[in-house]
Each structure stands twice: as structure tokens, then as C-alpha cells.
Protein backbone atom coordinates (compact mmCIF):
# COMPACT_ATOMS: atom_id res chain seq x y z
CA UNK A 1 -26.15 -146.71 -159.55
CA UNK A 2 -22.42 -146.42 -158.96
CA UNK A 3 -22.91 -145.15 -155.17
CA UNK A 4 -24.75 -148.65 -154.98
CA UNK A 5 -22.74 -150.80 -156.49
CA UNK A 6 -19.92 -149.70 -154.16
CA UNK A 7 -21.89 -150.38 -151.45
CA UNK A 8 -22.72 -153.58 -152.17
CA UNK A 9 -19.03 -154.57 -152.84
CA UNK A 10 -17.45 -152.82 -149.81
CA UNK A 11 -19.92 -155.24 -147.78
CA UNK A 12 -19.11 -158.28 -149.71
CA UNK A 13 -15.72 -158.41 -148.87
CA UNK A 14 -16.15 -159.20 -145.56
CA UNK A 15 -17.55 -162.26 -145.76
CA UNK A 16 -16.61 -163.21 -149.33
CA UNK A 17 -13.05 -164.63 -147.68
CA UNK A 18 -15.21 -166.79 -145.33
CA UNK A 19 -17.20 -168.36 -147.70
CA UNK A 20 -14.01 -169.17 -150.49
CA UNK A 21 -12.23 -170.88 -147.23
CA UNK A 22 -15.49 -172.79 -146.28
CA UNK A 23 -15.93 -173.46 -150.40
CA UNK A 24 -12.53 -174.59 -151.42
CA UNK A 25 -12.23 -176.76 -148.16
CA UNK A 26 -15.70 -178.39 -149.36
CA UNK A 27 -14.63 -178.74 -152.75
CA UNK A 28 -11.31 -180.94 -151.42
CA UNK A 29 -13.15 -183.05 -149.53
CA UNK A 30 -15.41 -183.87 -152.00
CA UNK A 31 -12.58 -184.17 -154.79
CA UNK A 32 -10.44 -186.52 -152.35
CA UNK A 33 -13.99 -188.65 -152.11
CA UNK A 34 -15.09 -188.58 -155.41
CA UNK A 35 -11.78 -189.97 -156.76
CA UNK A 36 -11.49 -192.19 -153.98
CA UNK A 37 -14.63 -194.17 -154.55
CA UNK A 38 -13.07 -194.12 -158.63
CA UNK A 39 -10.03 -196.10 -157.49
CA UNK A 40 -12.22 -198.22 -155.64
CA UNK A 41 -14.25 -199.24 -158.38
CA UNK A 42 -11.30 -199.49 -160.23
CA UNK A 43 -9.95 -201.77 -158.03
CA UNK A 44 -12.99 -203.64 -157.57
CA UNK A 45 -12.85 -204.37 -161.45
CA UNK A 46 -9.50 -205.33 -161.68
CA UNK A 47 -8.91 -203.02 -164.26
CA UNK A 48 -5.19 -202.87 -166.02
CA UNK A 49 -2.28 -200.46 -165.41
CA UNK A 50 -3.56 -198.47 -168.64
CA UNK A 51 -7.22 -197.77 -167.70
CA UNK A 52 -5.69 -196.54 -164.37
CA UNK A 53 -3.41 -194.07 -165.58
CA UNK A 54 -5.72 -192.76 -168.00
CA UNK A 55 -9.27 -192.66 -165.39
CA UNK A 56 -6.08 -190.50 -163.07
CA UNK A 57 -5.60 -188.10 -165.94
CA UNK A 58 -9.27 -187.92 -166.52
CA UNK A 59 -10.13 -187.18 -162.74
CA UNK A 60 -7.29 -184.57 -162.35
CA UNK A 61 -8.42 -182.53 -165.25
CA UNK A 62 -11.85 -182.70 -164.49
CA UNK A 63 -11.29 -181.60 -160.74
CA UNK A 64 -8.24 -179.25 -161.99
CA UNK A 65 -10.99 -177.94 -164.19
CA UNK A 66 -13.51 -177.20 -161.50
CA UNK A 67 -10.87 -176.19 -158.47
CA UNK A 68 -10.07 -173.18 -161.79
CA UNK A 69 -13.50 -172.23 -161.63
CA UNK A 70 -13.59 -172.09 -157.71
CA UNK A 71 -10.72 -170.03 -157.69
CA UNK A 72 -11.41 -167.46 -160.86
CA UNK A 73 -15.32 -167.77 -160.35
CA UNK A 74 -15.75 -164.53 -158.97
CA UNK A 75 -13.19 -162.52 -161.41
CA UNK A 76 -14.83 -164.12 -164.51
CA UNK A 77 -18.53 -163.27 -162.96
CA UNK A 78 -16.90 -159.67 -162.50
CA UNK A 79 -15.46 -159.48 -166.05
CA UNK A 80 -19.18 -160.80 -167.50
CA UNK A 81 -21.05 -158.07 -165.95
CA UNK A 82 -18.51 -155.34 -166.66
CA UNK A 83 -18.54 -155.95 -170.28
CA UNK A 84 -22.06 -156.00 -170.08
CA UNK A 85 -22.39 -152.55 -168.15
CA UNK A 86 -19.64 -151.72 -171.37
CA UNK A 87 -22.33 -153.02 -173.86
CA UNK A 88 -24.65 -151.25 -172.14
CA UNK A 89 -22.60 -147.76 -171.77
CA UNK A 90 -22.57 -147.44 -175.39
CA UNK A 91 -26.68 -147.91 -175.41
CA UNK A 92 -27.85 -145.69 -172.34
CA UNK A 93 -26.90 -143.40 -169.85
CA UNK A 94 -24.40 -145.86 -167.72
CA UNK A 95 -20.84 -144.91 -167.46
CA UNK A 96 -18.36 -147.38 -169.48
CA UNK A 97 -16.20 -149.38 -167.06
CA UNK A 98 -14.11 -151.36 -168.99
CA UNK A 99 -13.42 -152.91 -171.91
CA UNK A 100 -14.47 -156.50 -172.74
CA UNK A 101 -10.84 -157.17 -173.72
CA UNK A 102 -11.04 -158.39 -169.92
CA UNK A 103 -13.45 -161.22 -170.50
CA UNK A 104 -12.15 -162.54 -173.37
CA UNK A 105 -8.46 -162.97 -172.31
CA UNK A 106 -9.98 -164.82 -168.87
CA UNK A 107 -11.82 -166.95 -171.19
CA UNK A 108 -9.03 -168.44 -172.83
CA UNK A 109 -7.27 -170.30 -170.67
CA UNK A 110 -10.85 -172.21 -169.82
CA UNK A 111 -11.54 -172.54 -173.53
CA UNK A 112 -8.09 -174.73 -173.78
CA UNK A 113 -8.83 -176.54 -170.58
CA UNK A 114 -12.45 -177.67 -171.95
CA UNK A 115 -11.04 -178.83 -175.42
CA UNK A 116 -7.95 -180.95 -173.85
CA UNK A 117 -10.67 -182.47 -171.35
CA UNK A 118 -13.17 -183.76 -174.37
């Protein structure tokens, strides 16, 4: 199993730095769009100084929120099956990786991010 796995990886990494250029450039454009066509409705309903500065906030947190998960996606995906291959270490015949200590320090900084964002 571990002959495979490092097959797979050693041929992901060749085109994983294609598709994260190609992702995060489609994730700008559609961040610079999406808060574009806020401001225009914001405009549109002549809303006050206050409602503009706080839909600005919201709209940088939320894409500040998802440009994190572009960017950390693959380590976190990494971390989740490692401390399942852990889990599963103790249980069968699987070699132990490492620790879920990983995983859960990731996790925090996304756990604040949700509860400032609600």
C-alpha cells in the first residue's frame, strides 16, 4: 500500500502546481466579480456609509475564508486521511503515519475564522 501511495503522489506533483495557478487565478476573478456586482447593488440601493462598510467586512471574510481553503485545501485533505490511516494503524495491519495532533492544530485557525464570520 505504501509503494502505491508513493506512486500516486510522486505523479501528482507535476501537475498539482498547474492546477493551484489555474484555481487561485479562477477564484480571483470570480472574487473581484462577485463583490463587484455587491457594490453595484449597493449602489443601486443607495444604501448608507454604514451598510457599506459592514457588506466590505462581510465580503472580505467570506472570500478571505474561502482563498484559506484554496490555499491549505490540500494540507488539511492530507492531515484528514493521515489521521485516519493513524486510526486505522491502531485497528489493522497499516503502518501509523502520524499523529492526529496534525489535524487538529490545522483546524483551529478555520474554527476561529468560521465563528468571527457568523
Amino acid at each position: 500500500m505504501s509503494e502505491l501511495e508513493n506512486q500516486v503522489a510522486s505523479a501528482t506533483r507535476d501537475w498539482q502546481t498547474t492546477i493551484m495557478e489555474a484555481a487561485r487565478s479562477l477564484f480571483w476573478i470570480l472574487a473581484a466579480i462577485e463583490i463587484s456586482v455587491a457594490a453595484i447593488w449597493l449602489a443601486l440601493a443607495a444604501a448608507t456609509l454604514e451598510s457599506w462598510f459592514s457588506e466590505l467586512v462581510r465580503r472580505i471574510l467570506f472570500v478571505g475564508f474561502f482563498a484559506f481553503l484554496l490555499e491549505q485545501g490540500s494540507r488539511f485533505a492530507k492531515a484528514v486521511v493521515d489521521s485516519l490511516f493513524s486510526i486505522g494503524a491502531g485497528q489493522g495491519s497499516a503502518r501509523q503515519r502520524r499523529s492526529g495532533a496534525a489535524l487538529q492544530s490545522r483546524g483551529r485557525p478555520c474554527f476561529i475564522v468560521i465563528l468571527i464570520y457568523q
